[in-house]
C-alpha atoms as a PDB file:
ATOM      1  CA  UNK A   1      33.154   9.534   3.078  1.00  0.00           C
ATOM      2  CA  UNK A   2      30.555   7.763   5.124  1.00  0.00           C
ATOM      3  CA  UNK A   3      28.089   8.499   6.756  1.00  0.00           C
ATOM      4  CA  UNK A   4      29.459   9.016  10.185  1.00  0.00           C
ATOM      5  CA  UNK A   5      31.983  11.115   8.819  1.00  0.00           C
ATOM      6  CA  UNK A   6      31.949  14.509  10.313  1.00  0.00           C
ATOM      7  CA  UNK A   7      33.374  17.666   8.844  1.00  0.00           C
ATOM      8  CA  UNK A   8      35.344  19.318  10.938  1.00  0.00           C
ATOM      9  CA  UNK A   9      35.190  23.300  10.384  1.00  0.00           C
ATOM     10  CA  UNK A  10      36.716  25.679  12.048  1.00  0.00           C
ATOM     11  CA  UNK A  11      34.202  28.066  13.608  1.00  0.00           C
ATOM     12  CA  UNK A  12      32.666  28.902  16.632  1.00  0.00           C
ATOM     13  CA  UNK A  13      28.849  28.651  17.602  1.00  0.00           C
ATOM     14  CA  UNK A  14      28.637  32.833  17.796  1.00  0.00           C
ATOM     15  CA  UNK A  15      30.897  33.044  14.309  1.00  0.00           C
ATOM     16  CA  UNK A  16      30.284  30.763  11.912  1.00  0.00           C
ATOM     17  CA  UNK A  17      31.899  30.228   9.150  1.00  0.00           C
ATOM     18  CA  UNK A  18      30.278  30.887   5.566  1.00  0.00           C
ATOM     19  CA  UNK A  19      30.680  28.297   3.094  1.00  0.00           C
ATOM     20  CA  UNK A  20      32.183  30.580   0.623  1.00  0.00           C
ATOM     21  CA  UNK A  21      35.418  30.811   2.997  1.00  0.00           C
ATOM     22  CA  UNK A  22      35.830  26.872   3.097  1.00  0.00           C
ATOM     23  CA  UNK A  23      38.287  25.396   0.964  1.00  0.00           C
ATOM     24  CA  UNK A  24      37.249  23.315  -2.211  1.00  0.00           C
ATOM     25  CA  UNK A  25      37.917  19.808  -0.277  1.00  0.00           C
ATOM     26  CA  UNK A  26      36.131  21.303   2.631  1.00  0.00           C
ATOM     27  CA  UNK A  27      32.808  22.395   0.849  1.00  0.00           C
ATOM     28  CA  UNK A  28      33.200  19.225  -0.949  1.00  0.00           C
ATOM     29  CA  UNK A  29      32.808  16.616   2.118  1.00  0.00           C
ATOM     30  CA  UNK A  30      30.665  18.808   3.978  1.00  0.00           C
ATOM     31  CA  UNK A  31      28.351  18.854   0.554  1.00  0.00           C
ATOM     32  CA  UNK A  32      29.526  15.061   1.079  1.00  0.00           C
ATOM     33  CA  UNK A  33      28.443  14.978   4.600  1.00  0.00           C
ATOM     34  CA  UNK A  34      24.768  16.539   3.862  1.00  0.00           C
ATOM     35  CA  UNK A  35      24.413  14.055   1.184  1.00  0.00           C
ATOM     36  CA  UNK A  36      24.791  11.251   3.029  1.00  0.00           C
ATOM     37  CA  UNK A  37      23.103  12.172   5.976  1.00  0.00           C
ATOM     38  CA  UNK A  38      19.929  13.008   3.735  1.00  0.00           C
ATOM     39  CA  UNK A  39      20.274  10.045   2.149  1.00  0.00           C
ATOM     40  CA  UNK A  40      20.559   7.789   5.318  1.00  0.00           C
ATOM     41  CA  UNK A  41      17.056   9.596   6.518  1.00  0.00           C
ATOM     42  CA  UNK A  42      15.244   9.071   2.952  1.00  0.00           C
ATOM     43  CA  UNK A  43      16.452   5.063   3.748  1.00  0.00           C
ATOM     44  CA  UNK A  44      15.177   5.228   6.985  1.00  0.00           C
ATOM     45  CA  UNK A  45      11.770   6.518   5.836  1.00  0.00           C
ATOM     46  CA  UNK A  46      11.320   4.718   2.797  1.00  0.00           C
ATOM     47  CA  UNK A  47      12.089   1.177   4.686  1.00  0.00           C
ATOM     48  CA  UNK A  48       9.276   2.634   6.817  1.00  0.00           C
ATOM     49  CA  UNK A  49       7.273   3.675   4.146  1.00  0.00           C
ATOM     50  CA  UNK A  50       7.921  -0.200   2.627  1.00  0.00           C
ATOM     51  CA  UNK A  51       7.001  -1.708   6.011  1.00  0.00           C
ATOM     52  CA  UNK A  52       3.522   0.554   5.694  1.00  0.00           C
ATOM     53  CA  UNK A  53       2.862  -0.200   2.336  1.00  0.00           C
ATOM     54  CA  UNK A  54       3.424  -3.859   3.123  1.00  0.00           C
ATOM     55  CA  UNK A  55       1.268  -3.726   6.506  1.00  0.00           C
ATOM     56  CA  UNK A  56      -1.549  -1.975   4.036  1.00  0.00           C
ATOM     57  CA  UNK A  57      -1.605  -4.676   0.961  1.00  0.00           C
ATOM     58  CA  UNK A  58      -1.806  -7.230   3.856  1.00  0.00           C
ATOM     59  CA  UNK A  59      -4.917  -5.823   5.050  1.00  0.00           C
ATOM     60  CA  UNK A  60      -5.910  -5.060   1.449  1.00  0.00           C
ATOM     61  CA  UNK A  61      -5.882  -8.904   0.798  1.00  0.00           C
ATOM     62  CA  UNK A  62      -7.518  -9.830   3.902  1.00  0.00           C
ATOM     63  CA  UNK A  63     -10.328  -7.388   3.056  1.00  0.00           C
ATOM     64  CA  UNK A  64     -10.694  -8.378  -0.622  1.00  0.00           C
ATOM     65  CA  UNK A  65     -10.679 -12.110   1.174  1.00  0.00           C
ATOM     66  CA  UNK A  66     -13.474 -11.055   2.856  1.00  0.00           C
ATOM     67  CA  UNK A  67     -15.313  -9.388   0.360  1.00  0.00           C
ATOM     68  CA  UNK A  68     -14.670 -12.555  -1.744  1.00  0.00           C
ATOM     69  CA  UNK A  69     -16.202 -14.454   0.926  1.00  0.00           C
ATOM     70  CA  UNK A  70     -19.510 -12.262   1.364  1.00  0.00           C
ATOM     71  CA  UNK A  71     -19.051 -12.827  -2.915  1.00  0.00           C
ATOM     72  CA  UNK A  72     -19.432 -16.733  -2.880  1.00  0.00           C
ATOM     73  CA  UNK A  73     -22.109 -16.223  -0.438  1.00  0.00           C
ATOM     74  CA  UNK A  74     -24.152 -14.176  -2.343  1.00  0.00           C
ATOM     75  CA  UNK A  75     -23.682 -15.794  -5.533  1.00  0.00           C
ATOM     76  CA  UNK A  76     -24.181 -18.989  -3.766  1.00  0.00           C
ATOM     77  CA  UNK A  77     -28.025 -17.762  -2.185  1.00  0.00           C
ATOM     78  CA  UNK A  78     -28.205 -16.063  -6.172  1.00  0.00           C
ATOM     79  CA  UNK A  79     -27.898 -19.846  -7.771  1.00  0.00           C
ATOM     80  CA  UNK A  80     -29.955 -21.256  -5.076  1.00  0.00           C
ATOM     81  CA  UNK A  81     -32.807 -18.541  -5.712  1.00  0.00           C
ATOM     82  CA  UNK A  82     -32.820 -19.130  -9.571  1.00  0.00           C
ATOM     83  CA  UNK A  83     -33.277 -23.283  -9.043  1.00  0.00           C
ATOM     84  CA  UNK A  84     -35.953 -22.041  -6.743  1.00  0.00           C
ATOM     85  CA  UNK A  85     -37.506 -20.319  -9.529  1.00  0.00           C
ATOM     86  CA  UNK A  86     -36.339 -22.545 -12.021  1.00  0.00           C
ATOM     87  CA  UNK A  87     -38.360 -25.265 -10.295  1.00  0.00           C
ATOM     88  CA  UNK A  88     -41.224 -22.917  -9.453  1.00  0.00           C
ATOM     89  CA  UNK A  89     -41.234 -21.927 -13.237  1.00  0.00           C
ATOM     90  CA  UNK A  90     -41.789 -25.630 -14.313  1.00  0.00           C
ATOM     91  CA  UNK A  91     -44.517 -25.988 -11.540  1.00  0.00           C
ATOM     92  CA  UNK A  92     -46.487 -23.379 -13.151  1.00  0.00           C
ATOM     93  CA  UNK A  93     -45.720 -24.392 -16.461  1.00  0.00           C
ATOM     94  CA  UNK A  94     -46.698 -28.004 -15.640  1.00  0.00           C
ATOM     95  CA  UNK A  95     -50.216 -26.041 -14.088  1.00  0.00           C
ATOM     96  CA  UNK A  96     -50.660 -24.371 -17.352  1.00  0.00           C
ATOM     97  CA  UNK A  97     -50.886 -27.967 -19.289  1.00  0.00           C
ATOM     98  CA  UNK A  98     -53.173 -29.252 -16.735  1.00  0.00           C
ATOM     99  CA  UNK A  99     -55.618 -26.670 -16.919  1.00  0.00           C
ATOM    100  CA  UNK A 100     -55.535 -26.629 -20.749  1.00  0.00           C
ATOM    101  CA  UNK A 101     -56.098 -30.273 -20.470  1.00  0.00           C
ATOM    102  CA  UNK A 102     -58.851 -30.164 -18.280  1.00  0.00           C
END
């Protein structure tokens, strides 16, 4: 049955009928029906769910881009600041000698 299938039961909107009166076939493809029709809304929100998800990882990546960025930055100032002291460590090293020499 698909999904636009309808069930047709006989009852009116001030009687219904109960399930338990429907035939087997009947309570089958209205069982049918329900399926269907819950699973067509579970697609619906889990493509949406998808399209979310996707939307989020996308701005996941551009903020771990980011935050990679601001990384290399960092580490790049972190290098720069150890030659720095590298170099300042040999100028007082170089000092030292001097003034033992003197």
């Amino acid at each position: 049955m698909s999904a636009s299938a309808v069930v047709e039961i006989d009852d009116e909107p001030t009687e219904r009928t109960r399930f338990d009166q429907l035939v087997y076939d009947k309570q089958q493809a209205l069982l049918e029906s329900i399926r269907e029709r819950r699973l067509a809304t579970l697609r619906v929100y889990e493509d949406l769910v998808a399209k979310k998800q996707a939307s989020a990882n996308e701005k996941l990546v551009l903020k771990a881009g980011k935050l990679q960025v601001r990384i290399k930055k960092k580490l790049d100032a972190a290098t720069k600041a150890l030659d720095e002291i590298d170099a300042m460590s040999r100028d007082i090293s170089a000092m030292k000698l001097q003034l033992e020499n003197e």
